[in-house]
C-alpha atoms as a PDB file:
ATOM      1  CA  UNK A   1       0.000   0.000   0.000  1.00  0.00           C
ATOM      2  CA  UNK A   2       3.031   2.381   1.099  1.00  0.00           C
ATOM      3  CA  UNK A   3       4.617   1.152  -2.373  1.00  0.00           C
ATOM      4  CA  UNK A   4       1.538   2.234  -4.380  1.00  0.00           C
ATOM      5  CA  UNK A   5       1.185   5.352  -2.910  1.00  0.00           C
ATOM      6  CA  UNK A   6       4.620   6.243  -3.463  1.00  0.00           C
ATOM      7  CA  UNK A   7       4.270   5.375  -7.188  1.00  0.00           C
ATOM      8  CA  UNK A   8       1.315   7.456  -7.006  1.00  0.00           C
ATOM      9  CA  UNK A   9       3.267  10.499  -5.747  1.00  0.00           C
ATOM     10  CA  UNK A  10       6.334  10.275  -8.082  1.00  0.00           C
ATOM     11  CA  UNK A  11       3.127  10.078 -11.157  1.00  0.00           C
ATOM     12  CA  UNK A  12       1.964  13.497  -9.576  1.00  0.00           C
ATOM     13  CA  UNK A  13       5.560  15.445  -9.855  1.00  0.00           C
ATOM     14  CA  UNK A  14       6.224  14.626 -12.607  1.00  0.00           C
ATOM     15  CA  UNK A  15       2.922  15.563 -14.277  1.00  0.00           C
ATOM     16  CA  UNK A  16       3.547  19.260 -12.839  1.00  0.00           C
ATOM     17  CA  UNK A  17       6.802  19.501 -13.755  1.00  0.00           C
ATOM     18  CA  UNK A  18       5.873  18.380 -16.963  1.00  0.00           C
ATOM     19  CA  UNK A  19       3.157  21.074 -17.376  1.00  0.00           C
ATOM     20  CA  UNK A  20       5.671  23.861 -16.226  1.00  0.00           C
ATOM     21  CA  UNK A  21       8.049  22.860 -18.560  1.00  0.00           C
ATOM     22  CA  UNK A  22       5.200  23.086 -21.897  1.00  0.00           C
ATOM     23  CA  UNK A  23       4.248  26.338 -20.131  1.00  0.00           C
ATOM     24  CA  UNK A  24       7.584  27.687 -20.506  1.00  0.00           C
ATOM     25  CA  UNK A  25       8.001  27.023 -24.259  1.00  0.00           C
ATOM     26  CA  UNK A  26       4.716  28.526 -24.882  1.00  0.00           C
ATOM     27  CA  UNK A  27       5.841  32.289 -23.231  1.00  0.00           C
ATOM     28  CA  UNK A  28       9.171  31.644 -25.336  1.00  0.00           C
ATOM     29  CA  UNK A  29       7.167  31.374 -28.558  1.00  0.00           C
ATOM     30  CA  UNK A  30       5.119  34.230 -27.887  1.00  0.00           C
ATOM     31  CA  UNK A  31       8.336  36.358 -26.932  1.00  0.00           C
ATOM     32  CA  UNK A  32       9.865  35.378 -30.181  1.00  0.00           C
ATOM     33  CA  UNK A  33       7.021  36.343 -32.497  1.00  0.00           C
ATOM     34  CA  UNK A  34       6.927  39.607 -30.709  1.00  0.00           C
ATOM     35  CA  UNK A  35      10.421  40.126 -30.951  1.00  0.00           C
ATOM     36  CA  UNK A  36       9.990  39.015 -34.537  1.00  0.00           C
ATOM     37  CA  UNK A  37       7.010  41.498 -35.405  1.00  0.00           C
ATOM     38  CA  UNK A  38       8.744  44.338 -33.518  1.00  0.00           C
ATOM     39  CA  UNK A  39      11.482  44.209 -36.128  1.00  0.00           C
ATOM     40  CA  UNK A  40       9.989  43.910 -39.622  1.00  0.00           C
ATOM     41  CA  UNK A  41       7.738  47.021 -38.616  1.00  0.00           C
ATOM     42  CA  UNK A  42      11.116  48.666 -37.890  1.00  0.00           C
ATOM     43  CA  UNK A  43      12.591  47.543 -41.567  1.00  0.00           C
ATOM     44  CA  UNK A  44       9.396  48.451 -42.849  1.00  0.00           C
ATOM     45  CA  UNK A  45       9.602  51.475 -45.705  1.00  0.00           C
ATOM     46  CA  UNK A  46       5.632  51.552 -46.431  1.00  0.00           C
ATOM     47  CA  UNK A  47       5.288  53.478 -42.944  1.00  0.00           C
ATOM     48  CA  UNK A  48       5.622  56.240 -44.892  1.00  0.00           C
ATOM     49  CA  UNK A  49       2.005  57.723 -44.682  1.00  0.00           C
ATOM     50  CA  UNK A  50       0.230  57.171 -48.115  1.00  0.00           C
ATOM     51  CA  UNK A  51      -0.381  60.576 -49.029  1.00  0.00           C
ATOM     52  CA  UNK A  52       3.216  61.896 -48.718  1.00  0.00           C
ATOM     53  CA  UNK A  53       4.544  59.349 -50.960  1.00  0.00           C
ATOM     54  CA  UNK A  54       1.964  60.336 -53.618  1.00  0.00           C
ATOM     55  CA  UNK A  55       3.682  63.646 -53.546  1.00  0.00           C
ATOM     56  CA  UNK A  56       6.135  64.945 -56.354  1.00  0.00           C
ATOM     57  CA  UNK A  57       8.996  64.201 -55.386  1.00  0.00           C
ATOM     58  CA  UNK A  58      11.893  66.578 -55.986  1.00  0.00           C
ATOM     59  CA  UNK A  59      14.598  66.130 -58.702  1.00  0.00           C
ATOM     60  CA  UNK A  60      17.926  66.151 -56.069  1.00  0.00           C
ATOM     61  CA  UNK A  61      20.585  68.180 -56.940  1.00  0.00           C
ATOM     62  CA  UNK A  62      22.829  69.927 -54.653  1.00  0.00           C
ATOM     63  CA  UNK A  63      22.429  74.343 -54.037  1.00  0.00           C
ATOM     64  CA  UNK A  64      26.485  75.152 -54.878  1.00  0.00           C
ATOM     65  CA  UNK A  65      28.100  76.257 -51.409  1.00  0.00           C
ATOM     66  CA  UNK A  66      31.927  77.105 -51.154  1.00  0.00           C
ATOM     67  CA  UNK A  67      34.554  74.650 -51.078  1.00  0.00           C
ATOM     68  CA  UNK A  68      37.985  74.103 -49.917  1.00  0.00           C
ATOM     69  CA  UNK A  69      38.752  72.546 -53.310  1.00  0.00           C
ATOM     70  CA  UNK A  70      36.332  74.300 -55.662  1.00  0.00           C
ATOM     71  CA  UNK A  71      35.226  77.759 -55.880  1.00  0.00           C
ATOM     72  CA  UNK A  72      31.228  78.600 -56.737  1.00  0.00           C
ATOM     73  CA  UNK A  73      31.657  78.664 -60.358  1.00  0.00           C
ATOM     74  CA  UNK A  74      33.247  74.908 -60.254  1.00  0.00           C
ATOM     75  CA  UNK A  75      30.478  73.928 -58.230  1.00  0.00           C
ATOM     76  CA  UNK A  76      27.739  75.639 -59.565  1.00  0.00           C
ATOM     77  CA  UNK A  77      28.978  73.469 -63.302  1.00  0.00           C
ATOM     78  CA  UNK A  78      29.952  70.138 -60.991  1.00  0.00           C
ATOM     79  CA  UNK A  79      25.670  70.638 -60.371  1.00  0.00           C
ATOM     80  CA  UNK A  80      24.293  71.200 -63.321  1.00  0.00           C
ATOM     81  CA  UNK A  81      26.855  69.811 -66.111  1.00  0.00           C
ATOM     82  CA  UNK A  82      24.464  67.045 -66.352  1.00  0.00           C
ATOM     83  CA  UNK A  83      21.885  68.777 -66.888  1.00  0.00           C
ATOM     84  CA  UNK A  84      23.233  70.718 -69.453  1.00  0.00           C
ATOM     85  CA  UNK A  85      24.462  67.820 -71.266  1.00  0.00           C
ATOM     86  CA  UNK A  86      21.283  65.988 -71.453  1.00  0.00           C
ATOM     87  CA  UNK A  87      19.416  69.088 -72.736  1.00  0.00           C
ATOM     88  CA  UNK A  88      22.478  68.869 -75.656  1.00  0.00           C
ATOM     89  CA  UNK A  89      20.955  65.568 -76.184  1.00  0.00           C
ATOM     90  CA  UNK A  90      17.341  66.595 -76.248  1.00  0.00           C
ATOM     91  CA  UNK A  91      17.623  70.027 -78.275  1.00  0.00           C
ATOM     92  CA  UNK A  92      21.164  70.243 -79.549  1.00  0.00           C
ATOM     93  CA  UNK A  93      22.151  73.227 -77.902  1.00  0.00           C
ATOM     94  CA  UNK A  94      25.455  72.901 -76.472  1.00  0.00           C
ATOM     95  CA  UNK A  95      26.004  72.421 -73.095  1.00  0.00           C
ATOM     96  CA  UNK A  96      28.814  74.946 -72.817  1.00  0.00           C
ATOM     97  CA  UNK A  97      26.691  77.988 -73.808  1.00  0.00           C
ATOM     98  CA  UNK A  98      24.087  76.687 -71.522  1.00  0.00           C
ATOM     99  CA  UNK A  99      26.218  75.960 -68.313  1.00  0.00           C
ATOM    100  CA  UNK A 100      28.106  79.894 -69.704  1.00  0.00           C
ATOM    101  CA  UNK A 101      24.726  81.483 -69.717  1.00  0.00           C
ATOM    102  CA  UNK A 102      24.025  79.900 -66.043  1.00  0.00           C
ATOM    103  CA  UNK A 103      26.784  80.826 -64.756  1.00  0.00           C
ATOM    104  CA  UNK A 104      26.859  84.405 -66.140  1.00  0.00           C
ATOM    105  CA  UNK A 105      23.304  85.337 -65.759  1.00  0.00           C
ATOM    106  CA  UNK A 106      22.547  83.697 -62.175  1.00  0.00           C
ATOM    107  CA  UNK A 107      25.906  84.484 -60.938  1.00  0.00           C
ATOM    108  CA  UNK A 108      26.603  81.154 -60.270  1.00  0.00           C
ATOM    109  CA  UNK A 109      23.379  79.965 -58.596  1.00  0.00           C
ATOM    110  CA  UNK A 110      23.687  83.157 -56.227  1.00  0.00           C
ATOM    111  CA  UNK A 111      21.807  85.470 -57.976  1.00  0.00           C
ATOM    112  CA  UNK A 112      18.411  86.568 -56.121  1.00  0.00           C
ATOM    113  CA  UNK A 113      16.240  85.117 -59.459  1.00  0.00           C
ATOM    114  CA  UNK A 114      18.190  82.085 -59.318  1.00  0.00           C
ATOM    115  CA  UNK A 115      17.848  81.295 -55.677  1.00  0.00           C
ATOM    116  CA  UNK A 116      14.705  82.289 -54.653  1.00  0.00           C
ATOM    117  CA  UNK A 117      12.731  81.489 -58.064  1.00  0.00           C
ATOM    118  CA  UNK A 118      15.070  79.008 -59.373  1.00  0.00           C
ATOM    119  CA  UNK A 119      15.515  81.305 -62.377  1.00  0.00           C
ATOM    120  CA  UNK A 120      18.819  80.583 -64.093  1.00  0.00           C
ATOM    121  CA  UNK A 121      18.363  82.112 -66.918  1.00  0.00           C
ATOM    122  CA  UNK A 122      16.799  85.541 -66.528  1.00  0.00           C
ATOM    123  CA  UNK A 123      13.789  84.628 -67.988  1.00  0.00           C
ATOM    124  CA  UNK A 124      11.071  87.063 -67.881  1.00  0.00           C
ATOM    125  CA  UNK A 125       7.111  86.346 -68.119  1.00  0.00           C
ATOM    126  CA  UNK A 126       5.896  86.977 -70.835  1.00  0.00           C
ATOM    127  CA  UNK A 127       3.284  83.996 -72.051  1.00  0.00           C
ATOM    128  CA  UNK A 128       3.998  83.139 -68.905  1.00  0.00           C
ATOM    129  CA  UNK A 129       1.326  81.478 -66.466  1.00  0.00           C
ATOM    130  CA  UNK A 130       2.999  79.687 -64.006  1.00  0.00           C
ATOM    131  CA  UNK A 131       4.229  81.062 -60.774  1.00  0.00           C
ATOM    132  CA  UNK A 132       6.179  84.592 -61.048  1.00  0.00           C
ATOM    133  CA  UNK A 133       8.715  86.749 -59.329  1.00  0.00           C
ATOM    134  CA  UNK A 134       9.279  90.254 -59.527  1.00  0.00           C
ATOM    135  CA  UNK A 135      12.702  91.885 -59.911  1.00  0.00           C
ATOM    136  CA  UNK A 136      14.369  95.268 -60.483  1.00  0.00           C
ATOM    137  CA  UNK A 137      15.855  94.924 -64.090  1.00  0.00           C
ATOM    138  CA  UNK A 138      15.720  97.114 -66.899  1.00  0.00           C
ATOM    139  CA  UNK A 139      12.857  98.447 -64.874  1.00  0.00           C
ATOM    140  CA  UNK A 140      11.601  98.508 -61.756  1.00  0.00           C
ATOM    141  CA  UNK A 141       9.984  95.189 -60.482  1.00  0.00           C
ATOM    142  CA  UNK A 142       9.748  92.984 -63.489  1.00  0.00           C
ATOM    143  CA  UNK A 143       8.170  90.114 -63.712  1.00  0.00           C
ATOM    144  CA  UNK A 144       9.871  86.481 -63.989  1.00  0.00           C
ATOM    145  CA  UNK A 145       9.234  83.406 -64.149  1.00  0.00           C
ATOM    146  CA  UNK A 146       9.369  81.144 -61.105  1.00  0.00           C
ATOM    147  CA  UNK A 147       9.855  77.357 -61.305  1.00  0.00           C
ATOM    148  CA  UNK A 148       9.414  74.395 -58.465  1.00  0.00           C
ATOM    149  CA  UNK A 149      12.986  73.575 -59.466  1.00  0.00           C
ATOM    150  CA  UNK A 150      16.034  74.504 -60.972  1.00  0.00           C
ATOM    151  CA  UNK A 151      15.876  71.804 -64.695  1.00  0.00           C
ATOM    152  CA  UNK A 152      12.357  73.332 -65.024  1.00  0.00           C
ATOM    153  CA  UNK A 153      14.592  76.787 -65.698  1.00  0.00           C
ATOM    154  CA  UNK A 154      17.461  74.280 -67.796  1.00  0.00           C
ATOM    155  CA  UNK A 155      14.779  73.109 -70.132  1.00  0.00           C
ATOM    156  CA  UNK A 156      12.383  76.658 -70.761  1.00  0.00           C
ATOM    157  CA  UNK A 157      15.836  78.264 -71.702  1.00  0.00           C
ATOM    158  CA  UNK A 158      16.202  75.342 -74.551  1.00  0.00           C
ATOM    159  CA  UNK A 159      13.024  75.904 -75.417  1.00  0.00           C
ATOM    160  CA  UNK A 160      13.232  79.793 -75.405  1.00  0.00           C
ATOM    161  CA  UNK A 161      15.983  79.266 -77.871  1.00  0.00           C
ATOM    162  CA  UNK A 162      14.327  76.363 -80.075  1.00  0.00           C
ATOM    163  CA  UNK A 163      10.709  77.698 -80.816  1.00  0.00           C
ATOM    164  CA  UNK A 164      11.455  81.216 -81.909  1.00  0.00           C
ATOM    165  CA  UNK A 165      12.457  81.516 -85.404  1.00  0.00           C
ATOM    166  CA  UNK A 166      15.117  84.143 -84.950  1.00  0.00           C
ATOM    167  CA  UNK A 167      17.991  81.502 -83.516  1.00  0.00           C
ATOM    168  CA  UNK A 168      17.162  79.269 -85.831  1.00  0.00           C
ATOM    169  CA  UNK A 169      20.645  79.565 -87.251  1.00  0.00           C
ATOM    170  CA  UNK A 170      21.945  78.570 -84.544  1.00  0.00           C
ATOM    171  CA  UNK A 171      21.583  75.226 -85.073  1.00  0.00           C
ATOM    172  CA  UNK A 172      22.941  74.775 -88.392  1.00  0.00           C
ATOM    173  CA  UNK A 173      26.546  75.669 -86.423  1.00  0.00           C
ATOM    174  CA  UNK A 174      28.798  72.273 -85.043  1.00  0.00           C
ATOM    175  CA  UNK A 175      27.503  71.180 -81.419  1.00  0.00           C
ATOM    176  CA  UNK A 176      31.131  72.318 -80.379  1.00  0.00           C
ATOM    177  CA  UNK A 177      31.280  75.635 -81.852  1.00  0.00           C
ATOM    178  CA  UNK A 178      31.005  77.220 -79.040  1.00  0.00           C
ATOM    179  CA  UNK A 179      32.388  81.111 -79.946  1.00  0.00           C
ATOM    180  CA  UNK A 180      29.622  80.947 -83.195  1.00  0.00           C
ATOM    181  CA  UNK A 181      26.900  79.811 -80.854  1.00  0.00           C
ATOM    182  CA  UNK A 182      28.203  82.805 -78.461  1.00  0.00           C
ATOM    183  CA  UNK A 183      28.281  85.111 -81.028  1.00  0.00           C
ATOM    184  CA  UNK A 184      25.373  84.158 -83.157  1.00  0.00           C
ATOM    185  CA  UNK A 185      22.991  84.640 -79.800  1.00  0.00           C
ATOM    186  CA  UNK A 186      24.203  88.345 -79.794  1.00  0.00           C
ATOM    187  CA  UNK A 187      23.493  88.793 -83.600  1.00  0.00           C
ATOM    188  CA  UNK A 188      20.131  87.181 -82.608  1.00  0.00           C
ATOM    189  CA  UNK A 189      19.311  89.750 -80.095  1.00  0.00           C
ATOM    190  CA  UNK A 190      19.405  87.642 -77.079  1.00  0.00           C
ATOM    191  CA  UNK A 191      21.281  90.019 -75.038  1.00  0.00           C
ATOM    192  CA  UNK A 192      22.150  94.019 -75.547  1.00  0.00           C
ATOM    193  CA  UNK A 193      25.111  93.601 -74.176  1.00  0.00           C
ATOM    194  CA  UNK A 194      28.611  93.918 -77.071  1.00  0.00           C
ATOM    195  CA  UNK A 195      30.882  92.452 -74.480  1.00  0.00           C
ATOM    196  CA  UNK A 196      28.292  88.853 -74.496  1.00  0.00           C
ATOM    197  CA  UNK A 197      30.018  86.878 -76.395  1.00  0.00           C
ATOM    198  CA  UNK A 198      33.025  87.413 -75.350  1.00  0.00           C
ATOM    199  CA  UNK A 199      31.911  86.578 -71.645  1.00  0.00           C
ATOM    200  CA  UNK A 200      30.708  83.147 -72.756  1.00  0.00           C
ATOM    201  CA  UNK A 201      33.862  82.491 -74.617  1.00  0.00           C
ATOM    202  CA  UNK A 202      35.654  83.631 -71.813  1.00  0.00           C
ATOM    203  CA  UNK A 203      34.118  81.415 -69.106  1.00  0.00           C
ATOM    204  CA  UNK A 204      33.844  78.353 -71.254  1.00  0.00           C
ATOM    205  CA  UNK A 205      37.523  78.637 -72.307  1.00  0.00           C
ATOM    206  CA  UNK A 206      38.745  78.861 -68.362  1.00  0.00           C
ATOM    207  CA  UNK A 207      36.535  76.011 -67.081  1.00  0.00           C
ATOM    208  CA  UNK A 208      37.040  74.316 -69.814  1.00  0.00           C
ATOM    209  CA  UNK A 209      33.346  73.537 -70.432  1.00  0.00           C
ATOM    210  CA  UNK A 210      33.757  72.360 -73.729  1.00  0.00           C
ATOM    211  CA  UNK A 211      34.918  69.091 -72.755  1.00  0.00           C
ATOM    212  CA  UNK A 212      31.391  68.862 -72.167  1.00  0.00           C
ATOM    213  CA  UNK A 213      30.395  69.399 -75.539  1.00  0.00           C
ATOM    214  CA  UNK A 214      32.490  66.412 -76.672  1.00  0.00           C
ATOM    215  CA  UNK A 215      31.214  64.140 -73.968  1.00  0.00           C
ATOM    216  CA  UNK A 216      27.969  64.367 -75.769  1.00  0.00           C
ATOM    217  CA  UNK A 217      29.427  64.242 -79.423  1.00  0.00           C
ATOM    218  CA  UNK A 218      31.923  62.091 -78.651  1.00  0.00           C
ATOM    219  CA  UNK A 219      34.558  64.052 -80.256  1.00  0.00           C
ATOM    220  CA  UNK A 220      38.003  63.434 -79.663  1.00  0.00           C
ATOM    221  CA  UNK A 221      38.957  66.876 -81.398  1.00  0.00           C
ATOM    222  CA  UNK A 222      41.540  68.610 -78.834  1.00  0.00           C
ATOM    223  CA  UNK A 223      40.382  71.458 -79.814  1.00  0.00           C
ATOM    224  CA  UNK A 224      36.907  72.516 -81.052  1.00  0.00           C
ATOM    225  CA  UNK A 225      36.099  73.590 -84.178  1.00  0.00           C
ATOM    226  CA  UNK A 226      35.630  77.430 -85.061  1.00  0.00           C
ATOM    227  CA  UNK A 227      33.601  79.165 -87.511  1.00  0.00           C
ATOM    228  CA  UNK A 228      33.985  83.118 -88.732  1.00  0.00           C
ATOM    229  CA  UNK A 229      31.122  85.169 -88.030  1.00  0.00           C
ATOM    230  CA  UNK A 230      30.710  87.977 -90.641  1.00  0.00           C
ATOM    231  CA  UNK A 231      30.673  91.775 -89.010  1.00  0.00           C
ATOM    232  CA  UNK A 232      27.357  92.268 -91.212  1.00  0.00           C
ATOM    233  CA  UNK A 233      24.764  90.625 -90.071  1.00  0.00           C
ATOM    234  CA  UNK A 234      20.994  90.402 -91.878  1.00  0.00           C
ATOM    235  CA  UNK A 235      17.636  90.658 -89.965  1.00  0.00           C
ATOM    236  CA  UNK A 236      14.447  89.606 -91.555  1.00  0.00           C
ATOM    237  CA  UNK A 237      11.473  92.178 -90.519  1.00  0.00           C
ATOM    238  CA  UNK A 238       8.664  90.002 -89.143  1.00  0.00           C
ATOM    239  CA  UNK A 239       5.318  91.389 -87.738  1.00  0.00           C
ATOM    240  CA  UNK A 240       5.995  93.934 -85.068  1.00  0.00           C
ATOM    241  CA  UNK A 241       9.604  94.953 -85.364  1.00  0.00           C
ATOM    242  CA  UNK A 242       9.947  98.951 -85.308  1.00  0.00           C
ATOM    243  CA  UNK A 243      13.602 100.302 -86.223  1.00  0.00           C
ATOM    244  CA  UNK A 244      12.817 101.341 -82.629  1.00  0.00           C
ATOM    245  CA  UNK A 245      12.767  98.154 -80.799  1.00  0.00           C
ATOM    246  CA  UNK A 246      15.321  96.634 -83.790  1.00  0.00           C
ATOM    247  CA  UNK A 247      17.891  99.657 -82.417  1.00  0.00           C
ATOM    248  CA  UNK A 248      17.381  98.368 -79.065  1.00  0.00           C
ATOM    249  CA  UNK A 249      17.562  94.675 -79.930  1.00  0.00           C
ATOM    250  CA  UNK A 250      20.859  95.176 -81.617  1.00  0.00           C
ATOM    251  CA  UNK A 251      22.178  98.100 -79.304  1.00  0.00           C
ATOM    252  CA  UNK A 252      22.330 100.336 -82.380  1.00  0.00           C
ATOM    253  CA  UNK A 253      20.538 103.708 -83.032  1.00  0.00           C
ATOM    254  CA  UNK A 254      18.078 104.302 -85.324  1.00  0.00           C
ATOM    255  CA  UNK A 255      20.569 106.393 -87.428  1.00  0.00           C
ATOM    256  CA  UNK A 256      22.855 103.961 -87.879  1.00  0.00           C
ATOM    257  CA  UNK A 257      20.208 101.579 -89.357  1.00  0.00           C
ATOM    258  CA  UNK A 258      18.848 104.134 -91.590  1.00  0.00           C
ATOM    259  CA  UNK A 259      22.194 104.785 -92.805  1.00  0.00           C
ATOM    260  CA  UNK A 260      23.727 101.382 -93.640  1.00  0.00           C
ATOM    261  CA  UNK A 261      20.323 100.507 -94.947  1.00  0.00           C
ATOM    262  CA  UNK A 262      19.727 103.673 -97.293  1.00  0.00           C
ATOM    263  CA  UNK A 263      16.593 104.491 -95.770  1.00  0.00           C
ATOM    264  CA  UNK A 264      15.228 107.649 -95.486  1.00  0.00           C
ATOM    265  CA  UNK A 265      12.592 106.796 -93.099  1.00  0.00           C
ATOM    266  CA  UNK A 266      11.844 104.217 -89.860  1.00  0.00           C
ATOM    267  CA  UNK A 267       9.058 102.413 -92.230  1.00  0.00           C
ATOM    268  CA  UNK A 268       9.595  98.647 -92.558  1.00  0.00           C
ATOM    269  CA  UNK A 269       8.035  95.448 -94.291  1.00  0.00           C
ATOM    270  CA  UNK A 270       7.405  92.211 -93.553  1.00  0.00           C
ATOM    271  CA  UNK A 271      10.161  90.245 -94.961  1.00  0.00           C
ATOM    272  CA  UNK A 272      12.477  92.840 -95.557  1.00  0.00           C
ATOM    273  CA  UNK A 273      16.207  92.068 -95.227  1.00  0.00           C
ATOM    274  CA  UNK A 274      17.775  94.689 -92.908  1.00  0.00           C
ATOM    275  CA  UNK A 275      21.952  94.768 -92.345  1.00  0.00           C
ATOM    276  CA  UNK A 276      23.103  95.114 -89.229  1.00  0.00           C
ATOM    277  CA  UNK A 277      26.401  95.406 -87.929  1.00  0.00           C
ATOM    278  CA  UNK A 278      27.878  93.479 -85.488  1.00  0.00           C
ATOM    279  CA  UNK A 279      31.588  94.817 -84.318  1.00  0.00           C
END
């Protein structure tokens, strides 16, 4: 009787320490998938909330800030040379007028239009009806255009350049021609300014932004090729030119027109061939 009962006992321990043990594994388990659960919500990239990442998100490329190794003109073209060179691609406008033009006319990404209405290019609004800035300029508060970023201002300058009829000349010239593009955008009245080209020319010559004209050609010319531009230069009359606003476009007076023209009076027609000179 002793015997059984003692059998009886033993049966009892170890059925509880049986159950303890079981119980055990069970909180394990559970601790595991927790731990398990805690970390793939960590890993997890979709916790982004849903209507953020339906946002446009914006191209990234760096604002140019000083450098121990590279001044603000080195940086400003380490930025956007890409850019540049795929808008060669898309409109065949070389990249080393373009990246020239930046730099000149946005001082280097510094400029107030540049920074604040990511206006590279000086720009201005007419046809415009996107978002605007206004700027002293030729006169008091102008109006510019504005863009969300800084290719949006890359790509309206190529097409500033490719959809009006008066640089359409321009790209008859080699992609690495780069003093006949400078100097043909002056005869084409995109800037007043005599000195122009030779700013381009200038800056593309010292940073040696050609190089990124023959990335895009492939060229293995050392140096690029170079066309004479004639001192007379011819402008077609189209519907609204005055010698007025021609004088101005060309920085010449009316005078002068008249004179190597042989007119006797400011009237024009359409399609009339005008010479001007270029010095």
């Amino acid at each position: 009787m002793k015997f059984s009962l003692r059998i009886i006992m033993v049966l009892i321990v170890a059925l509880i320490l049986a159950s303890c043990g079981g119980k055990k594994r069970i909180v394990t388990k559970k601790k595991n998938a927790r731990t398990k659960t805690e970390r793939v919500v960590r890993d997890d990239r979709t916790s982004i909330p849903l209507e953020d990442q339906s946002k446009e998100v914006a191209p990234v490329v760096a604002v140019p800030k000083p450098s121990n190794n590279l001044n603000i003109t080195e940086i400003y073209i380490a930025t956007y040379g890409e850019i540049a060179k795929n808008n060669m691609r898309a409109h065949k406008i070389p990249a080393s007028i373009t990246l020239a033009q930046g730099i000149l006319e946005s001082g280097s990404g510094r400029g107030r239009l540049a920074v604040e209405g990511n206006n590279h290019f000086g720009i201005k609004c007419h046809g415009w009806s996107g978002d605007k800035i206004y700027h002293d300029d030729d006169a008091s508060q102008e109006c510019f255009r504005k863009y969300r970023h800084a290719e949006q201002s890359f790509e309206d300058h190529s097409q500033f350049l490719t959809s009006r009829g008066r640089y359409a000349k321009l790209f008859e010239l080699d992609g690495d021609d780069y003093e006949a593009w400078a100097k043909g955008l002056r005869a084409a009245g995109y800037a007043t300014d005599r000195k122009y080209p030779d700013k381009l020319i200038s800056l593309i010559e010292r940073f040696q932004l050609y190089k990124y004209d023959q990335e895009v050609l492939g060229s293995t010319r050392s140096k690029p090729r170079r066309t004479e531009v004639p001192s007379h230069l011819t402008h077609k009359v189209v519907q609204g030119d005055t010698m007025y606003s021609l004088s101005r476009r060309y920085n010449i007076s009316v005078n002068e027109l008249q004179k190597m023209n042989g007119m006797r009076n400011s009237n024009l027609q359409i399609g009339q061939i005008l010479i001007i000179k270029d010095n």
